[in-house]
C-alpha atoms as a PDB file:
ATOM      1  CA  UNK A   1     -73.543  11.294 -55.881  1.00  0.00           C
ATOM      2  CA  UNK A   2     -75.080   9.643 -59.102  1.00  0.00           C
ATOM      3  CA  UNK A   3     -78.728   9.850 -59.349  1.00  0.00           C
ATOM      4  CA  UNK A   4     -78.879   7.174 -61.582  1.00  0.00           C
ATOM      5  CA  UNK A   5     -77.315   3.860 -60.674  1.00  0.00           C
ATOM      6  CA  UNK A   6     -74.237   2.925 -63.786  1.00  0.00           C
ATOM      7  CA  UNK A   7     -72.058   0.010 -63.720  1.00  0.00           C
ATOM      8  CA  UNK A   8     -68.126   0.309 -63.961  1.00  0.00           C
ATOM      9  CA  UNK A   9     -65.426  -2.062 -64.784  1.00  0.00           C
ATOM     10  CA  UNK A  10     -64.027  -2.239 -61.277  1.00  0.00           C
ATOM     11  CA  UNK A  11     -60.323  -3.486 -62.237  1.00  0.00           C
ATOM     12  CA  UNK A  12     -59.935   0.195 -64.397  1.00  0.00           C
ATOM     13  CA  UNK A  13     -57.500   1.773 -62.228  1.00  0.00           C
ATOM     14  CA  UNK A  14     -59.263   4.974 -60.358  1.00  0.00           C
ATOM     15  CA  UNK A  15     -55.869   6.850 -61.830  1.00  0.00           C
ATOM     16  CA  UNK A  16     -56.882   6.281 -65.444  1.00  0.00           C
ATOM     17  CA  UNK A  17     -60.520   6.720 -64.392  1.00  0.00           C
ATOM     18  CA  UNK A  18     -59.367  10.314 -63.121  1.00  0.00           C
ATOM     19  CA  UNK A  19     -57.011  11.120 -66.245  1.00  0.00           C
ATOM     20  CA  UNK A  20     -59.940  10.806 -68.407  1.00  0.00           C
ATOM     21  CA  UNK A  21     -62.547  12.338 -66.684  1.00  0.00           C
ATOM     22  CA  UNK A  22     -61.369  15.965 -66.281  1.00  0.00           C
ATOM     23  CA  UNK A  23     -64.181  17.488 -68.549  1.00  0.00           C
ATOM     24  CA  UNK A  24     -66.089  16.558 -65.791  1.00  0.00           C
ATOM     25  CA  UNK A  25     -64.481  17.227 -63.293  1.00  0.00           C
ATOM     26  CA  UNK A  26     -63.655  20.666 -64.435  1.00  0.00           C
ATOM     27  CA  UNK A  27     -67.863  21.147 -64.659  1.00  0.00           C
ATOM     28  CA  UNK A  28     -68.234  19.833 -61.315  1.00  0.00           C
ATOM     29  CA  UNK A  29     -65.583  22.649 -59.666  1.00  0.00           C
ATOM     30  CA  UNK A  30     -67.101  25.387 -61.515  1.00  0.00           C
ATOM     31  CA  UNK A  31     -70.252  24.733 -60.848  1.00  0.00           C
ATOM     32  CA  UNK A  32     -69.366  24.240 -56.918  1.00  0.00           C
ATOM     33  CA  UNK A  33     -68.144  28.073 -57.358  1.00  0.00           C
ATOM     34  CA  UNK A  34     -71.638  29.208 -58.969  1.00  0.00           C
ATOM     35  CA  UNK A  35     -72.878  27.736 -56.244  1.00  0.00           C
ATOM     36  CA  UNK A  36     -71.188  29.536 -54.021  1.00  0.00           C
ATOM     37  CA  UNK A  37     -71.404  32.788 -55.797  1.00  0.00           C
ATOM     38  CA  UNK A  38     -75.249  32.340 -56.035  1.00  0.00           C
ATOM     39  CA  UNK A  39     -75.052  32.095 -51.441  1.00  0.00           C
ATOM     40  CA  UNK A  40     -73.199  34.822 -51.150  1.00  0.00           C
ATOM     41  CA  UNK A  41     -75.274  37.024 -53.472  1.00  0.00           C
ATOM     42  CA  UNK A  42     -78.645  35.800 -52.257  1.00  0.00           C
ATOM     43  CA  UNK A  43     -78.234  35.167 -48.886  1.00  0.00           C
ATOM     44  CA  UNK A  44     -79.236  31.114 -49.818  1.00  0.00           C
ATOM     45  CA  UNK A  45     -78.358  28.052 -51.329  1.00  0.00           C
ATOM     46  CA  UNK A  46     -79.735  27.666 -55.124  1.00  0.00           C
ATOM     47  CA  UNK A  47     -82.888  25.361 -55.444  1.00  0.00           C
ATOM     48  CA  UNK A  48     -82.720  22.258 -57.745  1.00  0.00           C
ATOM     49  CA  UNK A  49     -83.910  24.188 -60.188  1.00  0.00           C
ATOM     50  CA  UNK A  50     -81.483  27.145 -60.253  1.00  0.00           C
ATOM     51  CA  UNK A  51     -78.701  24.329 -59.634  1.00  0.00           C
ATOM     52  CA  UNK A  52     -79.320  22.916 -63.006  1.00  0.00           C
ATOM     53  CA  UNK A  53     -79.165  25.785 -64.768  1.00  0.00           C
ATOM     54  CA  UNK A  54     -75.779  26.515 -62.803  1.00  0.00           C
ATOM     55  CA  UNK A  55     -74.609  23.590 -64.042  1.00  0.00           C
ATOM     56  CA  UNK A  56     -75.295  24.588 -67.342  1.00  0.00           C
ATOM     57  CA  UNK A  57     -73.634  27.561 -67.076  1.00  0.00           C
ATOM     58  CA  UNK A  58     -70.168  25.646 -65.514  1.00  0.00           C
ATOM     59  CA  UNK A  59     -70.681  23.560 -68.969  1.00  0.00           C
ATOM     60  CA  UNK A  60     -70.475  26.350 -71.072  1.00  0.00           C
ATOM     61  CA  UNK A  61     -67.833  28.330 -69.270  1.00  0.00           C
ATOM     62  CA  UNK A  62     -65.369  25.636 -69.424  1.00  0.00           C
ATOM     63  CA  UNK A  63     -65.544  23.976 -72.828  1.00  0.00           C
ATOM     64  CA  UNK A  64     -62.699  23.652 -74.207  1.00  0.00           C
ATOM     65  CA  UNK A  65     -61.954  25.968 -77.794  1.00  0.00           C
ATOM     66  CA  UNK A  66     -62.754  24.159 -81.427  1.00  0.00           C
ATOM     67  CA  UNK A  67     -59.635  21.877 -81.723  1.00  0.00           C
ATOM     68  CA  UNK A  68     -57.880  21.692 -85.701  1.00  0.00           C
ATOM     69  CA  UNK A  69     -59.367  17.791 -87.162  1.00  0.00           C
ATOM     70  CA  UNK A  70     -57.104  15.149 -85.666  1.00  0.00           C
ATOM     71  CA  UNK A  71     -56.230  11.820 -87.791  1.00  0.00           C
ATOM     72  CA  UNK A  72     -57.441   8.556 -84.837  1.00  0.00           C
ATOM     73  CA  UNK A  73     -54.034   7.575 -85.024  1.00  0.00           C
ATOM     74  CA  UNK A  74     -52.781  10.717 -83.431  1.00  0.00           C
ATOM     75  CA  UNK A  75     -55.270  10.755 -81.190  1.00  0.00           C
ATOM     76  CA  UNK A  76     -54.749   7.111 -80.035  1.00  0.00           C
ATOM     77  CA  UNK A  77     -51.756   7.069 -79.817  1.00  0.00           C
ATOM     78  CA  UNK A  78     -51.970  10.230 -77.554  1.00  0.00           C
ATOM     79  CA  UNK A  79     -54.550   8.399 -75.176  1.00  0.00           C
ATOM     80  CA  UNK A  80     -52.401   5.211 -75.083  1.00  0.00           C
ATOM     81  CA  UNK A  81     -49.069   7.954 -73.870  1.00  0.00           C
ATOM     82  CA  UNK A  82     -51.664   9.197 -71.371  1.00  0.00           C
ATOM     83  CA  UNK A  83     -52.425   6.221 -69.819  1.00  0.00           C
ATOM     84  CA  UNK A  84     -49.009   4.657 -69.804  1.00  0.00           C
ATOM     85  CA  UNK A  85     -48.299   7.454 -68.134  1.00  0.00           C
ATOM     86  CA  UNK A  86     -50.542   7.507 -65.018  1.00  0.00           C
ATOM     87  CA  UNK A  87     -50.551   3.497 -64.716  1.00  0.00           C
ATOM     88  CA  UNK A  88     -47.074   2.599 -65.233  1.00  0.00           C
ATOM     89  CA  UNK A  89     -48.469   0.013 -67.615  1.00  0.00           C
ATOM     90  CA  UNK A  90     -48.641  -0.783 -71.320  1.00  0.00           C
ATOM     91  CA  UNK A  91     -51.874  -0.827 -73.001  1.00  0.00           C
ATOM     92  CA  UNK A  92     -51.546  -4.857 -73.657  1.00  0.00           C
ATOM     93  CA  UNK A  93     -50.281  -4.964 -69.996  1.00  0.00           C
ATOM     94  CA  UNK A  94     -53.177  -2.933 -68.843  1.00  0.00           C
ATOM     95  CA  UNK A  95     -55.735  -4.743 -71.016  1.00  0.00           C
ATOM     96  CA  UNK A  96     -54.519  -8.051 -69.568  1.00  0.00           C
ATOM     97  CA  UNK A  97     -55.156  -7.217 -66.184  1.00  0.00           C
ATOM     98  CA  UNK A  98     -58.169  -5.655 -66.512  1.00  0.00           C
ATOM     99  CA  UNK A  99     -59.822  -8.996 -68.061  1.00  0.00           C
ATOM    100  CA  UNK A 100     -57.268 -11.581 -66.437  1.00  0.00           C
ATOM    101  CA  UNK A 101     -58.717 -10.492 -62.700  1.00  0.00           C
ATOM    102  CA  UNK A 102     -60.168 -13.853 -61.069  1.00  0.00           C
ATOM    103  CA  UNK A 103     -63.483 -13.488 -60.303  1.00  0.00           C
ATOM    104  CA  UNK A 104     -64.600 -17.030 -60.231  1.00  0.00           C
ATOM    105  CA  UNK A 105     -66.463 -19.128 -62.843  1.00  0.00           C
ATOM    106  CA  UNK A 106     -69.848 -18.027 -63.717  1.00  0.00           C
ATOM    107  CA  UNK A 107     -72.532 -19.483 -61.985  1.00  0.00           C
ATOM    108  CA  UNK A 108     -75.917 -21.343 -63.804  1.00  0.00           C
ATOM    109  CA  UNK A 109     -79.058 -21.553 -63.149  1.00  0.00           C
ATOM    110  CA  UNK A 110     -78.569 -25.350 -61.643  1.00  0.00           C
ATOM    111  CA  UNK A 111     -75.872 -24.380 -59.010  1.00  0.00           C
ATOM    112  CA  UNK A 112     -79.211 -23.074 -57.162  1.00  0.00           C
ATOM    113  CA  UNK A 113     -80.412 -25.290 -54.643  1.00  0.00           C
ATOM    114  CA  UNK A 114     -83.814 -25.791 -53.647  1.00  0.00           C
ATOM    115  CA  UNK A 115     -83.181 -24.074 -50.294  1.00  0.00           C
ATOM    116  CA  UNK A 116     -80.942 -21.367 -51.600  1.00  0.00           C
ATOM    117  CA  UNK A 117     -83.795 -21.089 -54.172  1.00  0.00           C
ATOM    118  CA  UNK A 118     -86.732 -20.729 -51.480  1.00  0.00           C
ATOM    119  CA  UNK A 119     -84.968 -18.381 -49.108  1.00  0.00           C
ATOM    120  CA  UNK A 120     -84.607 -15.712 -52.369  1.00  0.00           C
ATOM    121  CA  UNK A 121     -88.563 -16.331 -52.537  1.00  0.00           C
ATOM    122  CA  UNK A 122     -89.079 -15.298 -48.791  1.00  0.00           C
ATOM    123  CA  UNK A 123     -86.781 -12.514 -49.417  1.00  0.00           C
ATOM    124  CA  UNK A 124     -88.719 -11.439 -52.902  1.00  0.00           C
ATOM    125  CA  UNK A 125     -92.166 -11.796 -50.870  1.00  0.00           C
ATOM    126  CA  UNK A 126     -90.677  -9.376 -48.361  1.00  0.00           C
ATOM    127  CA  UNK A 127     -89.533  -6.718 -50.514  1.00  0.00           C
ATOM    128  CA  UNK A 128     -92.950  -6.595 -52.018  1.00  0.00           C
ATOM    129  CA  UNK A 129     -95.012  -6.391 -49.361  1.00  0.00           C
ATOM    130  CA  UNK A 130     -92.469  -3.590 -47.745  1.00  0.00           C
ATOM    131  CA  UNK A 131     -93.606  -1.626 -51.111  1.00  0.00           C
ATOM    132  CA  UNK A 132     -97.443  -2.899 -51.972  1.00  0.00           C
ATOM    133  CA  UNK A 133    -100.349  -4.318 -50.086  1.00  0.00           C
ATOM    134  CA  UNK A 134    -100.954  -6.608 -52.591  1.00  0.00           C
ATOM    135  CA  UNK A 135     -98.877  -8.036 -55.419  1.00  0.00           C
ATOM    136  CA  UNK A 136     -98.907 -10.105 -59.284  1.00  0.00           C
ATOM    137  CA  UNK A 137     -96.561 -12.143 -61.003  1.00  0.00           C
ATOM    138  CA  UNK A 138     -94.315  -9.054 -62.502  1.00  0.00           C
ATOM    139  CA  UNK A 139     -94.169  -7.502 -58.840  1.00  0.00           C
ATOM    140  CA  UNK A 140     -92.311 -10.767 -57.530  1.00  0.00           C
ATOM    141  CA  UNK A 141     -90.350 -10.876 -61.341  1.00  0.00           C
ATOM    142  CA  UNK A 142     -89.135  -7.230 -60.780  1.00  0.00           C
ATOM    143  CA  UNK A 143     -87.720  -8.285 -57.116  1.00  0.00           C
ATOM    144  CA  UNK A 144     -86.680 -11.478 -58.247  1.00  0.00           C
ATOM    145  CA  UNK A 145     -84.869  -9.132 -60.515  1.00  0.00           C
ATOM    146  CA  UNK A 146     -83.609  -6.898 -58.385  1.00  0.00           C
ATOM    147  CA  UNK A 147     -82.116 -10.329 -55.818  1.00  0.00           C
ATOM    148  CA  UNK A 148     -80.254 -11.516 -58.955  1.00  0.00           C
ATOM    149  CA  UNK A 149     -78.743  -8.466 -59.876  1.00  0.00           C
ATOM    150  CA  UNK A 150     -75.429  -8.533 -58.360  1.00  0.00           C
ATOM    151  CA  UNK A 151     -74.750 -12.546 -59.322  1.00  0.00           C
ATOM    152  CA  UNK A 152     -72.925 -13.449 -62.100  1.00  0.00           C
ATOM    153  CA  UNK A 153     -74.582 -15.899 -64.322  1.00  0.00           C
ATOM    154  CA  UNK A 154     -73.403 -17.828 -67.399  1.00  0.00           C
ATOM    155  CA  UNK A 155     -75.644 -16.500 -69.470  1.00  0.00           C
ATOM    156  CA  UNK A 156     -79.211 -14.127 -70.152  1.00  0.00           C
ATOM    157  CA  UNK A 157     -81.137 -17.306 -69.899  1.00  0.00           C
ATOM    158  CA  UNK A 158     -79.317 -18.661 -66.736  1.00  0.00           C
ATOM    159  CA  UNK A 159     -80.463 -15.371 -65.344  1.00  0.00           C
ATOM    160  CA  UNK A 160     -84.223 -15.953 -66.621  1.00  0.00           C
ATOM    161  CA  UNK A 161     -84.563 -19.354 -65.545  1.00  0.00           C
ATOM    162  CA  UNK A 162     -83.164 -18.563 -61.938  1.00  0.00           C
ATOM    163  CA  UNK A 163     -85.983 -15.385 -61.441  1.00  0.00           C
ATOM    164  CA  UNK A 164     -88.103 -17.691 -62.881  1.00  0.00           C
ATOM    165  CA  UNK A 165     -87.493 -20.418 -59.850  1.00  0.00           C
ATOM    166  CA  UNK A 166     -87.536 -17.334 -57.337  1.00  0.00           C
ATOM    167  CA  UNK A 167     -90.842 -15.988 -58.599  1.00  0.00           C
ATOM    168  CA  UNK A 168     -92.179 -19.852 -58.499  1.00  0.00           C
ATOM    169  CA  UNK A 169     -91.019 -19.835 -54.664  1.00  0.00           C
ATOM    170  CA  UNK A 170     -92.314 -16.683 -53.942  1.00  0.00           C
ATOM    171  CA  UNK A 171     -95.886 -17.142 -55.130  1.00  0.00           C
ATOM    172  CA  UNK A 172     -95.692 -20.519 -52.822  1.00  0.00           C
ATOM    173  CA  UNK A 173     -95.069 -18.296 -49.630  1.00  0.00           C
ATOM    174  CA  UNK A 174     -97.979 -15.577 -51.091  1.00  0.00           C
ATOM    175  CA  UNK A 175    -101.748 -15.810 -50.311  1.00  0.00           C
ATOM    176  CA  UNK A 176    -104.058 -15.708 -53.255  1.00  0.00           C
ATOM    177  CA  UNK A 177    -106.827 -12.907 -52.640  1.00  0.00           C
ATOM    178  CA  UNK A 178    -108.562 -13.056 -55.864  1.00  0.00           C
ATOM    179  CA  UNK A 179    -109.563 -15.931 -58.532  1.00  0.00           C
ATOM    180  CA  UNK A 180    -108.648 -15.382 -62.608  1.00  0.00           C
ATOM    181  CA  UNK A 181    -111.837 -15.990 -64.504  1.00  0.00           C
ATOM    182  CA  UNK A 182    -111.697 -19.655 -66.573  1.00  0.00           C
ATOM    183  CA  UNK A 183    -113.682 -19.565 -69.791  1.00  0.00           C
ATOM    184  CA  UNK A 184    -115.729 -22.596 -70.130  1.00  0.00           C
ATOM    185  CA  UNK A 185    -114.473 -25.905 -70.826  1.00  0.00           C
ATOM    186  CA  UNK A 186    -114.376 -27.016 -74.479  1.00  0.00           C
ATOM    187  CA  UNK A 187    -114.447 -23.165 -75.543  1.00  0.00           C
ATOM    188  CA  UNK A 188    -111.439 -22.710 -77.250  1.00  0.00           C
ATOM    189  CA  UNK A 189    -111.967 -19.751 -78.924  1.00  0.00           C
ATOM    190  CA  UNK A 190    -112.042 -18.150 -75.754  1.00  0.00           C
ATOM    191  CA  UNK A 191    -109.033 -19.516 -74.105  1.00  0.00           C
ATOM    192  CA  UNK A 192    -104.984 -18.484 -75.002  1.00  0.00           C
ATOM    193  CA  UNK A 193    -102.837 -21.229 -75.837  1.00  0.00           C
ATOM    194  CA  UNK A 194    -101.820 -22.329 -72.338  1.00  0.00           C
ATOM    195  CA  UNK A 195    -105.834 -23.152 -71.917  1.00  0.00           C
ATOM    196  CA  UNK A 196    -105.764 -19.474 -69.788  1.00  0.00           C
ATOM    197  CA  UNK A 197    -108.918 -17.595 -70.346  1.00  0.00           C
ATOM    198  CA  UNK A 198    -108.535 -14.286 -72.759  1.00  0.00           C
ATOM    199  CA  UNK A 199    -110.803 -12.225 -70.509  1.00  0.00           C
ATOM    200  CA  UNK A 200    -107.821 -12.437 -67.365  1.00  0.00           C
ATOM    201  CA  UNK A 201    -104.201 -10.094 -67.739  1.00  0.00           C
ATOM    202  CA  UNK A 202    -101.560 -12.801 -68.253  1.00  0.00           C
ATOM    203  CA  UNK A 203    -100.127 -12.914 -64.861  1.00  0.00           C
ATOM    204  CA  UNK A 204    -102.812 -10.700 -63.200  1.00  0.00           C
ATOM    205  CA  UNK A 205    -103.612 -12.590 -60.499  1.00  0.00           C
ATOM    206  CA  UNK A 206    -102.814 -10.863 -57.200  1.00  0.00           C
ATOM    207  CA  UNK A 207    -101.448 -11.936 -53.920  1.00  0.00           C
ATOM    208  CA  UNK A 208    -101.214 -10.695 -50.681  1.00  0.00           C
ATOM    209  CA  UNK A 209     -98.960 -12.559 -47.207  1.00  0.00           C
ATOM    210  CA  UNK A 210    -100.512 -12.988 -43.624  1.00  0.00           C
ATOM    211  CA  UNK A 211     -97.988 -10.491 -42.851  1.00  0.00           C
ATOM    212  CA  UNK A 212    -100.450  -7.886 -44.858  1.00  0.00           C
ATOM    213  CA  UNK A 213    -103.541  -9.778 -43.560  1.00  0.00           C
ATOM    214  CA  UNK A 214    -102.595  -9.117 -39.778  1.00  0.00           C
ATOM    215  CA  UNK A 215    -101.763  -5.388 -40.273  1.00  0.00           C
ATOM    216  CA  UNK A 216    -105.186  -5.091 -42.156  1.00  0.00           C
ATOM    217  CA  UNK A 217    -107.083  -6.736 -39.201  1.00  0.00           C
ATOM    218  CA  UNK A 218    -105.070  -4.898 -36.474  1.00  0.00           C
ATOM    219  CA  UNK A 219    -105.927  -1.699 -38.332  1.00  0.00           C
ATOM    220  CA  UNK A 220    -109.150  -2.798 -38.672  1.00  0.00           C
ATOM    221  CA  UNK A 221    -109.773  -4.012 -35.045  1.00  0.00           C
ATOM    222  CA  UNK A 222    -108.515  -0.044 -33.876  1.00  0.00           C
ATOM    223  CA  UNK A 223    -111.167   1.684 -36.208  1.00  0.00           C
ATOM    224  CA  UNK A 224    -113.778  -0.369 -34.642  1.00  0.00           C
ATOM    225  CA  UNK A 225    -113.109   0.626 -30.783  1.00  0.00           C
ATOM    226  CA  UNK A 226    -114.199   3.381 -29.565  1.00  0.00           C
ATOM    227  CA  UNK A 227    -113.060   4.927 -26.007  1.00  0.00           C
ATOM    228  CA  UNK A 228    -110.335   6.777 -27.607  1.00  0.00           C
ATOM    229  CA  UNK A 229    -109.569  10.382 -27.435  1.00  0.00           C
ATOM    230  CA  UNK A 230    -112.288  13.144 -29.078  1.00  0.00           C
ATOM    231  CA  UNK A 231    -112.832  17.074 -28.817  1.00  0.00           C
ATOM    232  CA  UNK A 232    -115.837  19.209 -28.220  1.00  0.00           C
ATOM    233  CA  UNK A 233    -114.383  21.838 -29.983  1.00  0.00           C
ATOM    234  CA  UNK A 234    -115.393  22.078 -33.388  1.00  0.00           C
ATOM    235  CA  UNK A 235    -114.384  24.825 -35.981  1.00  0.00           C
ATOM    236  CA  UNK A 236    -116.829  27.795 -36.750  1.00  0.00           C
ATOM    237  CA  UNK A 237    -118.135  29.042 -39.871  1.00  0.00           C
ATOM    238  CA  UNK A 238    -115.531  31.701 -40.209  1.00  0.00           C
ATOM    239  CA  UNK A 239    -112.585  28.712 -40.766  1.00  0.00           C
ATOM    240  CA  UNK A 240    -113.972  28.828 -44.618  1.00  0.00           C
ATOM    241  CA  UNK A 241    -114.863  25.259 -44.454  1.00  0.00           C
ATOM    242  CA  UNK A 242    -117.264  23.232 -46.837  1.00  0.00           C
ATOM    243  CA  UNK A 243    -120.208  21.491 -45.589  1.00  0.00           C
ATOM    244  CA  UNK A 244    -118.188  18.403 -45.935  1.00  0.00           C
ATOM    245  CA  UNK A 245    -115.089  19.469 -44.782  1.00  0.00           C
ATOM    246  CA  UNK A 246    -116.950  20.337 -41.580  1.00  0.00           C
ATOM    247  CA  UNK A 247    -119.028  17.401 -41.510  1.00  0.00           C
ATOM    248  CA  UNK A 248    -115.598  15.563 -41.391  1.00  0.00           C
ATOM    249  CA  UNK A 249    -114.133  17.145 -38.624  1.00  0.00           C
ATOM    250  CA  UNK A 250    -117.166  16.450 -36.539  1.00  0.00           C
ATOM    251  CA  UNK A 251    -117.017  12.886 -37.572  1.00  0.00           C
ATOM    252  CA  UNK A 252    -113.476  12.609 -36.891  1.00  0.00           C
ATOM    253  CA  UNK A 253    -113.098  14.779 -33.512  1.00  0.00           C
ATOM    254  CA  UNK A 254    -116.303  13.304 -31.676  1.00  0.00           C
ATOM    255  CA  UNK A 255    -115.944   9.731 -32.908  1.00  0.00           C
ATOM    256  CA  UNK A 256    -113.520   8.868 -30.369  1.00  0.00           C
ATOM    257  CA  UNK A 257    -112.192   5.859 -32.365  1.00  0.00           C
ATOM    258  CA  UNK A 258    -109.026   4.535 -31.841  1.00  0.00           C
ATOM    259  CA  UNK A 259    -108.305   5.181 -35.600  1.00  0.00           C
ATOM    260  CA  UNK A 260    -110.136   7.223 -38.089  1.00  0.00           C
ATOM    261  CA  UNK A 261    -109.331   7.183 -42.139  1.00  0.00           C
ATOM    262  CA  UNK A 262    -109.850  10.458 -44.086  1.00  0.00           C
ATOM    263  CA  UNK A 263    -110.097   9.608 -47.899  1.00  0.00           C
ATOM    264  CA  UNK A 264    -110.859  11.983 -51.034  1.00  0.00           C
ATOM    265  CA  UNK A 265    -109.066  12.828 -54.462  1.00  0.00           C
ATOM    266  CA  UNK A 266    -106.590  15.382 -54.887  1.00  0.00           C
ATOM    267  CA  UNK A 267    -107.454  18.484 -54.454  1.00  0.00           C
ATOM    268  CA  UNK A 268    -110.434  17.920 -52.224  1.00  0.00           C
ATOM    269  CA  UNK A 269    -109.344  19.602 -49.258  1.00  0.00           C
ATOM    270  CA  UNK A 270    -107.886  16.660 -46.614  1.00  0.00           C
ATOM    271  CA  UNK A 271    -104.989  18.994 -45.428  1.00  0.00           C
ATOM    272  CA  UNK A 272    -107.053  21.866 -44.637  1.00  0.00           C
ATOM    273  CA  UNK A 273    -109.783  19.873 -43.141  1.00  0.00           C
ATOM    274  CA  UNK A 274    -106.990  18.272 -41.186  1.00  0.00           C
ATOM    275  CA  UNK A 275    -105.800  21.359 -39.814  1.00  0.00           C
ATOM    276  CA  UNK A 276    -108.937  22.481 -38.780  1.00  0.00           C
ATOM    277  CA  UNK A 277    -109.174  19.444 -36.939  1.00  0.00           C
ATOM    278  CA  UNK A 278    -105.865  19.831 -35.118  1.00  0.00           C
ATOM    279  CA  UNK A 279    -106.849  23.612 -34.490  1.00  0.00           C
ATOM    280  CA  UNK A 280    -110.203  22.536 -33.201  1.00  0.00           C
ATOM    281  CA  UNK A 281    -108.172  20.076 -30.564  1.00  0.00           C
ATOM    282  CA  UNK A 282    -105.463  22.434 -29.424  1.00  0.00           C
ATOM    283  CA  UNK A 283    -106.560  21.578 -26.123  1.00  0.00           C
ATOM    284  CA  UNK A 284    -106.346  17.529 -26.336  1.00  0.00           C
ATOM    285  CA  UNK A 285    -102.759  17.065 -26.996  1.00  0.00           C
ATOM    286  CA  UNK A 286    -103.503  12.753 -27.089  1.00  0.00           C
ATOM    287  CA  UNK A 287    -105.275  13.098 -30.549  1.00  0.00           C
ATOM    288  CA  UNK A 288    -102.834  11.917 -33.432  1.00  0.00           C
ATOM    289  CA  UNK A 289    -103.495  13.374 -36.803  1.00  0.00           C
ATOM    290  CA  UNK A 290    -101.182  12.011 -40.156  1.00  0.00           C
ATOM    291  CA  UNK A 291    -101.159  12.561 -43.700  1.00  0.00           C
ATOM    292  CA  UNK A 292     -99.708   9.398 -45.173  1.00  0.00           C
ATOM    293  CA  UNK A 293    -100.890   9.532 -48.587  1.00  0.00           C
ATOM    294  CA  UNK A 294     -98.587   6.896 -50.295  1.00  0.00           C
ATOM    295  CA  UNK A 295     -99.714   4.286 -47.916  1.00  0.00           C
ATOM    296  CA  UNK A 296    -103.312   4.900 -48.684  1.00  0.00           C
ATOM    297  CA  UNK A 297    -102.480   5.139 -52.198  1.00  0.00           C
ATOM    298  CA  UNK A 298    -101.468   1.341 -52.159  1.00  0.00           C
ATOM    299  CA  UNK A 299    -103.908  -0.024 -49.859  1.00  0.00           C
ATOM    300  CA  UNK A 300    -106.913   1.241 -52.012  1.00  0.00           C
ATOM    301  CA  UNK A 301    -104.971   0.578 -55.081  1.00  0.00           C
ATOM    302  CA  UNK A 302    -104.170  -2.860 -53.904  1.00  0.00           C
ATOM    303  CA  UNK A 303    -107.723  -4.042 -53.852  1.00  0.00           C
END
C-alpha cells in the first residue's frame, strides 16, 4: 500500500520487521477506526483529503507519553533483548545471516553480451514510445534506468556504462525526426568541446520508431476519409455556446470524417462544446466522441 516505492533488506526477518514497527502499526489501526467512525457519521467514506487529516489525528492520539532520558546502552541493549526474543537468534547470529545470504557474485558491465545488450534497447525503445510520441537521449537513459534497476552490478559505474550500452542500442532501433544544428567548420568558438554546436541541448535530438510513424499515418489516413457518420442536428442559441464553440460542432457533426481532432488550451471550452455535440446527435448512436487529453498532450508536445 506504499505510494512511494522503498527498498528493504529482504533477509530481515518479517518478525523483527513487525516488533519494530508498532508505532506504525498502532497509527494505521486507529486511523482504520476514524475511518470508520467518519462512515457511520456521514453516511460516506472520507475523501483523500479528510483521510489525511484522519491520519493525523490517529498520530496524535496514539503517541506514546514523554519517556525519562535513557543512556544508548540501556536502550541497546533493550532492542538487542527484543530481537533475540522474536528471532530466536543472537544479534552476531542474526547479523551473519542477514549479510551471509548467497545471492550470487555481482555482475559488470562486460558480462553483457551484445545480444543481451540489444534486446534491453528494443525493450527501452518500447517503453518510450508506450509513454511519448517522440523521444531524446535522457528519455531512453531514464528507461535504460528503469531496465537496470533490479540487477545487481559491481559497482555505480558498472551500472553507468551498462545504460550507457542500452541507450547506444536503443537510439540504433529509433528513427531520427529532426537534425541538431552544426556550427560551421573551423568555428570553434561556437562549438563545445566534443566539436557539438552550442546553439543545440546536449542530447536534444529527438527520435521517434515506425511503430509511431504507422499510428500517425493510420490516424492520419481516417481524418482524411470522409463517408463516416454526421448529424443534422445542430445546437441552438439557447445551449450558451460561443461563436466558436458552435462553429465547432458544425464542423465536427456535418464533416462526416472518419476522425475529427478538437484542440484548444485549458479552459477554452472542449468539454462543453463536446457535449453539445453528443446532445446535438442523440439520435445517431454510431458517432464516437472522446476526451483523451494526455494523448494529445504528447503528440503536439512531441513535435
Amino acid at each position: 500500500t506504499r505510494r512511494t516505492v522503498a527498498h528493504e533488506v529482504s533477509t530481515i526477518p518479517e518478525v523483527l520487521v513487525l516488533e519494530f514497527s508498532q508505532r506504525s502499526e498502532g497509527i494505521e489501526r486507529r486511523t482504520e477506526e476514524l475511518i470508520n467512525q467518519f462512515a457511520h457519521n456521514q453516511g460516506r467514506l472520507p475523501t483523500v483529503a479528510e483521510t489525511i487529516v484522519l491520519r493525523k489525528q490517529a498520530t496524535v492520539e496514539t503517541r506514546a507519553a514523554k519517556r525519562h532520558p535513557e543512556p544508548f546502552d540501556s536502550l541497546s541493549a533493550r532492542w538487542r533483548e527484543r530481537a533475540e526474543r522474536v528471532t530466536g537468534l543472537t544479534p552476531d547470529e542474526l547479523t551473519a545471516a542477514t549479510l551471509n545470504t548467497n545471492r550470487g557474485k555481482p555482475m559488470r558491465v562486460e558480462d553483457f553480451n551484445d545480444h543481451e545488450i540489444d534486446t534491453l534497447g528494443v525493450l527501452a525503445v518500447a517503453a518510450a514510445q508506450s509513454r511519448k510520441s517522440t523521444w531524446n537521449h535522457w528519455n531512453l537513459t531514464t528507461e535504460a534506468t528503469r531496465l537496470t534497476h533490479g540487477i545487481r552490478l559491481a559497482s555505480p559505474a558498472d551500472r553507468e556504462k551498462l545504460n550507457k550500452r542500452i541507450v547506444t542500442a536503443a537510439i540504433g532501433h529509433s528513427l531520427t525526426v529532426d537534425t541538431a544544428f552544426h556550427a560551421a567548420p573551423g568555428v570553434e568558438s561556437l562549438q563545445r568541446a566534443d566539436g557539438e554546436s552550442v546553439f543545440t541541448t546536449h542530447g536534444g535530438a529527438r527520435f521517434t520508431s515506425h511503430a509511431i510513424l504507422g499510428a500517425e499515418a493510420y490516424l492520419t489516413d481516417r481524418g482524411a476519409r470522409t463517408g463516416g457518420p454526421a448529424t443534422h442536428v445542430l445546437p441552438s442559441q439557447e445551449r450558451g455556446l460561443s461563436d466558436d464553440q458552435r462553429s465547432a460542432v458544425e464542423r465536427i457533426g456535418t464533416s462526416g470524417r472518419h476522425l475529427e481532432v478538437l484542440i484548444g488550451p485549458a479552459g477554452t471550452g472542449k468539454t462543453t462544446t463536446l457535449a453539445a455535440l453528443r446532445v446535438s446527435d442523440q439520435g445517431n448512436p454510431s458517432l464516437g466522441i472522446i476526451e483523451i487529453r494526455h494523448v494529445v498532450g504528447v503528440l503536439v508536445g512531441g513535435w
